[in-house]
C-alpha atoms as a PDB file:
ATOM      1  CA  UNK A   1      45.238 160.076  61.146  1.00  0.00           C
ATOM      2  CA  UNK A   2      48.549 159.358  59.302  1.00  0.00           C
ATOM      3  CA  UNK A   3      48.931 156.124  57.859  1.00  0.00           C
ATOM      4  CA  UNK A   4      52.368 154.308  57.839  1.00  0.00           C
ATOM      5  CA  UNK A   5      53.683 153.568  54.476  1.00  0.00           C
ATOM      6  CA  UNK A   6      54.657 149.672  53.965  1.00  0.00           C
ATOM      7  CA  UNK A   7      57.371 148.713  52.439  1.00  0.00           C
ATOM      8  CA  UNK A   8      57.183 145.066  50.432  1.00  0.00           C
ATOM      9  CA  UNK A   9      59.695 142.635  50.933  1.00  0.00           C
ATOM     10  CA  UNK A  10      59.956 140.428  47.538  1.00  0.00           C
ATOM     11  CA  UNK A  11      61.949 137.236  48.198  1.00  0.00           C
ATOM     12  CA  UNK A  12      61.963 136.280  44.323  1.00  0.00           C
ATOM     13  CA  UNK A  13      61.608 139.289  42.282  1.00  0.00           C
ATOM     14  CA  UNK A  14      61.842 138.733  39.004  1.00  0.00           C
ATOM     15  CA  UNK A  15      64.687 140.717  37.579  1.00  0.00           C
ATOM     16  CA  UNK A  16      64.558 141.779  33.684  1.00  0.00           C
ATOM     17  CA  UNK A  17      67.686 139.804  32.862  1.00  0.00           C
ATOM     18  CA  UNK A  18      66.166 136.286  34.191  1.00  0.00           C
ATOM     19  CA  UNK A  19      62.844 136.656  32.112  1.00  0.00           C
ATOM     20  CA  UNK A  20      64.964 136.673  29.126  1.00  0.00           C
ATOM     21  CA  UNK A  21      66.528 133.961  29.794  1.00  0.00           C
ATOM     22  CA  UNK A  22      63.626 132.249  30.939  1.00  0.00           C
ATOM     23  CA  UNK A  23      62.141 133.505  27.846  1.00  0.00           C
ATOM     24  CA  UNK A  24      65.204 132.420  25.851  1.00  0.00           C
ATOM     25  CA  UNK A  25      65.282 128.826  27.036  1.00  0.00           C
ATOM     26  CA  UNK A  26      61.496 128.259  26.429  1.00  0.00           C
ATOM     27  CA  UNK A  27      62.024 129.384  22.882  1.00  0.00           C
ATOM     28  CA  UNK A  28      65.341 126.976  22.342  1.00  0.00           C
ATOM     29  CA  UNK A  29      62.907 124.017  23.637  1.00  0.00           C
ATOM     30  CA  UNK A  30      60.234 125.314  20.873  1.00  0.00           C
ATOM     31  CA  UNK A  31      63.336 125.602  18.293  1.00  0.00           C
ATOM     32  CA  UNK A  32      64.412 121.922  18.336  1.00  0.00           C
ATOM     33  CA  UNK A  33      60.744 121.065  16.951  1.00  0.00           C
ATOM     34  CA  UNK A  34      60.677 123.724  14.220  1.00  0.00           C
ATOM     35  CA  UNK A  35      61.887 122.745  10.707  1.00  0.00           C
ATOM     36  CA  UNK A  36      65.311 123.432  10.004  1.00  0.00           C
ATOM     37  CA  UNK A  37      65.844 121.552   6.799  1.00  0.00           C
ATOM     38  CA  UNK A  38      63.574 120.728   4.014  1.00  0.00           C
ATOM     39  CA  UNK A  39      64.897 118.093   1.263  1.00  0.00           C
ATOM     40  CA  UNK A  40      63.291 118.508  -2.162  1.00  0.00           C
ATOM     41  CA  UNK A  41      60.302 120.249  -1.015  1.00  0.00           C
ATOM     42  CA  UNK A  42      58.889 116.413   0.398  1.00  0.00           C
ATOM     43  CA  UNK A  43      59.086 116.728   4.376  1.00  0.00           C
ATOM     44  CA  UNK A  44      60.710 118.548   7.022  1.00  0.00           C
ATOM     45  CA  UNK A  45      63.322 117.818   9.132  1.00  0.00           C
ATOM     46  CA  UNK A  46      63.471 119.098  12.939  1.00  0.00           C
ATOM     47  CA  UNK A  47      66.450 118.657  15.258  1.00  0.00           C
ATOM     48  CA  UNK A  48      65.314 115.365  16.592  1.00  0.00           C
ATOM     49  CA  UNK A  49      64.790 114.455  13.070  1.00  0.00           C
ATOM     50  CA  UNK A  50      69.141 115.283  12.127  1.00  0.00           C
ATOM     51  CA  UNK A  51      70.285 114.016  14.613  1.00  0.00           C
ATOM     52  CA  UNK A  52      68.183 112.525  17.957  1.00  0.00           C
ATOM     53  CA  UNK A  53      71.141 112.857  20.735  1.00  0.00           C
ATOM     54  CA  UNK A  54      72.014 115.966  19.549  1.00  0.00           C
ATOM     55  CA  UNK A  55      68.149 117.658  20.173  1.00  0.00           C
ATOM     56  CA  UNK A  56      68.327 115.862  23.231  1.00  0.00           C
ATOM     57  CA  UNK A  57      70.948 117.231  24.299  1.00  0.00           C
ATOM     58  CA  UNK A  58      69.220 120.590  23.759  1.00  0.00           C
ATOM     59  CA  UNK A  59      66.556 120.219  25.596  1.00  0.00           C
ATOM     60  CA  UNK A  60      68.289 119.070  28.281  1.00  0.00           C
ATOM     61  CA  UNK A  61      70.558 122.022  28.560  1.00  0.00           C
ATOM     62  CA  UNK A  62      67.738 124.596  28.366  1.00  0.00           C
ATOM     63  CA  UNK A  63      65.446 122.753  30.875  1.00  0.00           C
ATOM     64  CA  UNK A  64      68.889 122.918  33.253  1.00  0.00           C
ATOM     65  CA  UNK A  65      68.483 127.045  32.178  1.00  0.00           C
ATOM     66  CA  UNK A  66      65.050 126.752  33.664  1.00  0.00           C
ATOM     67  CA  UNK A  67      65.469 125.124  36.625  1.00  0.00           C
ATOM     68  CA  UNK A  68      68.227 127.222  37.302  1.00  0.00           C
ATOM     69  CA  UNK A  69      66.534 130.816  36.661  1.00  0.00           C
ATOM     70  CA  UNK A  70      63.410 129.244  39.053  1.00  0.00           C
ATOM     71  CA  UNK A  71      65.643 128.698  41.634  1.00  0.00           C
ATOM     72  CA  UNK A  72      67.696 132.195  41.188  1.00  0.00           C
ATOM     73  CA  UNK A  73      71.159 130.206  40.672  1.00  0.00           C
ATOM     74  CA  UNK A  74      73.205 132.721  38.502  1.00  0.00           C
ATOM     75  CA  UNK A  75      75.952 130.604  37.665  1.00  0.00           C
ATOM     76  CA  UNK A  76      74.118 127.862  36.347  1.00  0.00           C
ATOM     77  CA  UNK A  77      71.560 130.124  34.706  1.00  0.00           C
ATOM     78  CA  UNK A  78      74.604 131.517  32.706  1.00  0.00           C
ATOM     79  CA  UNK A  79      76.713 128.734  31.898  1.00  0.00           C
ATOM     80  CA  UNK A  80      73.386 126.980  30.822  1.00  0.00           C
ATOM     81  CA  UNK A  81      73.061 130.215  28.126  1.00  0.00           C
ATOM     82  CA  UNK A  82      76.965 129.813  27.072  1.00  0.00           C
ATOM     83  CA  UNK A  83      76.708 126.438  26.629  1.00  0.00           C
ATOM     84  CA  UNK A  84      73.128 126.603  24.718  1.00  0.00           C
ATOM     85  CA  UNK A  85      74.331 129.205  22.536  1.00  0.00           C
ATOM     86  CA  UNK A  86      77.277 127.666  21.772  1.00  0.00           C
ATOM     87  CA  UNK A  87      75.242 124.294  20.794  1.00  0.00           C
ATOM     88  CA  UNK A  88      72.435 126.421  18.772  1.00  0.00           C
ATOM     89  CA  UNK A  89      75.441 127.945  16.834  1.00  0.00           C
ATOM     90  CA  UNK A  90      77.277 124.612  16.169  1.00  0.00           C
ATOM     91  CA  UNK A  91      73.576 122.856  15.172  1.00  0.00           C
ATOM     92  CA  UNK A  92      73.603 125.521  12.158  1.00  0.00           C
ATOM     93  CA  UNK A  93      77.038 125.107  11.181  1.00  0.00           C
ATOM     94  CA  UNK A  94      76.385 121.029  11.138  1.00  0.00           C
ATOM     95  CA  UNK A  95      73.034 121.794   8.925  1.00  0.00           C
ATOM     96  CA  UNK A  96      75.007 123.920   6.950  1.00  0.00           C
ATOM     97  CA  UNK A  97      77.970 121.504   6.327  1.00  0.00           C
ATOM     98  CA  UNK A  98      75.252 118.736   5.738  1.00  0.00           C
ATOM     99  CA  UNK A  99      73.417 120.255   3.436  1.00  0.00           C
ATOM    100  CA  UNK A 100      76.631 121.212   1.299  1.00  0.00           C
ATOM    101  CA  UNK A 101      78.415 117.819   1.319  1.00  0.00           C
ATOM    102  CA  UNK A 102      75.230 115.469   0.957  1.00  0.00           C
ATOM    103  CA  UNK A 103      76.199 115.132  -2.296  1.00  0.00           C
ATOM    104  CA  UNK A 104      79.619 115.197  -2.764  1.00  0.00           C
ATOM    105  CA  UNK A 105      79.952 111.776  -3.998  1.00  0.00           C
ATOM    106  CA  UNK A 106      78.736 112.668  -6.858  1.00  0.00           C
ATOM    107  CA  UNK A 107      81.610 113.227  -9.741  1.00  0.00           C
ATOM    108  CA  UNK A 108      79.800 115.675 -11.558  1.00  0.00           C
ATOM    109  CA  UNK A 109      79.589 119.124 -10.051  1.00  0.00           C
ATOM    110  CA  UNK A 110      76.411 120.413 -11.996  1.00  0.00           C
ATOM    111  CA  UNK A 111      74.712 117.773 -10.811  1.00  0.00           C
ATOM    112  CA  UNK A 112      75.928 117.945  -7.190  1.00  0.00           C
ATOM    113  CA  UNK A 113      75.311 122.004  -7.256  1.00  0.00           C
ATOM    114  CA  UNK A 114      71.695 121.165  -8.500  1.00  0.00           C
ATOM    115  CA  UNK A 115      70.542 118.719  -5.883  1.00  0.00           C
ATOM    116  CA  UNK A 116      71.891 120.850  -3.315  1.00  0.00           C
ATOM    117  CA  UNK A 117      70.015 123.805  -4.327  1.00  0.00           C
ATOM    118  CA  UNK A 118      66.671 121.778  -3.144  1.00  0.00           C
ATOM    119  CA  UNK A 119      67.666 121.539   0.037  1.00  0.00           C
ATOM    120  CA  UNK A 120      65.827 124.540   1.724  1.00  0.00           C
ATOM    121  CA  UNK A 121      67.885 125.707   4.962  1.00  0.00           C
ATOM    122  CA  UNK A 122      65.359 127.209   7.126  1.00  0.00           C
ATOM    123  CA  UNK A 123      65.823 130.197   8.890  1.00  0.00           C
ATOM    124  CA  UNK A 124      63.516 133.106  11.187  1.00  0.00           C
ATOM    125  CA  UNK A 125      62.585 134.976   8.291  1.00  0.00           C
ATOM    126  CA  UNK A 126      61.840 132.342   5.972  1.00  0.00           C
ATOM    127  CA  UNK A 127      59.608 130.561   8.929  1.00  0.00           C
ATOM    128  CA  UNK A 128      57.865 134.436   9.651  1.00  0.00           C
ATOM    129  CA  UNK A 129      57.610 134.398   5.863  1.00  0.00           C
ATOM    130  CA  UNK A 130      55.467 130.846   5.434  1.00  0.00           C
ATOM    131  CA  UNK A 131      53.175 132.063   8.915  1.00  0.00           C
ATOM    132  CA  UNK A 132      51.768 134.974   6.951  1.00  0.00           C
ATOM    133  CA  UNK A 133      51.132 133.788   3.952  1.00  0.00           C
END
């Protein structure tokens, strides 16, 4: 007896470019409470902890990235990447800029150069680095 081959009809198949953004926008919600900056070796600072609105604002845009790749809307999927790329890369120039100016009061530049040096910038390799050890 010959048997009919059936053919499955997905509705929502998961595509490989919406699990990584799925996958993407999970880790951007787990980024704004990893350390980012680390002032004289005394505490860490997340992005709610530089600036509240800011890591709000965050994890607002990447829970709009989820909702949007649950619901298979493109658009808003992709503007929701553009715009949280764009924020990720303007949160690291703003640590940056902090972290080089906190002490630019100060008149002499030995001293300024030295208390910036102990403020530790955190980045991927550094955090890999500290989770092995």
């Amino acid at each position: 007896m010959p048997t009919l081959p059936i053919k499955w009809k997905l509705k929502n198949k998961m595509r490989l470019n919406v699990l990584t953004s799925f996958i993407g926008f999970v880790i951007i919600i787990a980024g704004t409470y990893c350390p980012i900056l680390r002032p004289f070796h005394l505490y860490n600072i997340d992005a709610f902890g530089a600036n509240k609105p800011y890591g709000m604002v965050l994890l607002l845009v990447a829970t709009v990235g989820i909702l949007g790749t649950v619901f298979n809307q493109p658009k808003i999927t992709r503007m929701a990447a553009l715009f949280s790329l764009g924020l990720v890369v303007l949160f690291y120039v703003l640590a940056w800029l902090k972290v080089h100016t906190s002490f630019s009061f100060i008149p002499f530049h030995s001293i300024d150069a030295f208390l910036t040096r102990h403020i530790k910038i955190y980045h991927m390799a550094h955090i890999a680095h500290i989770n092995t050890t």
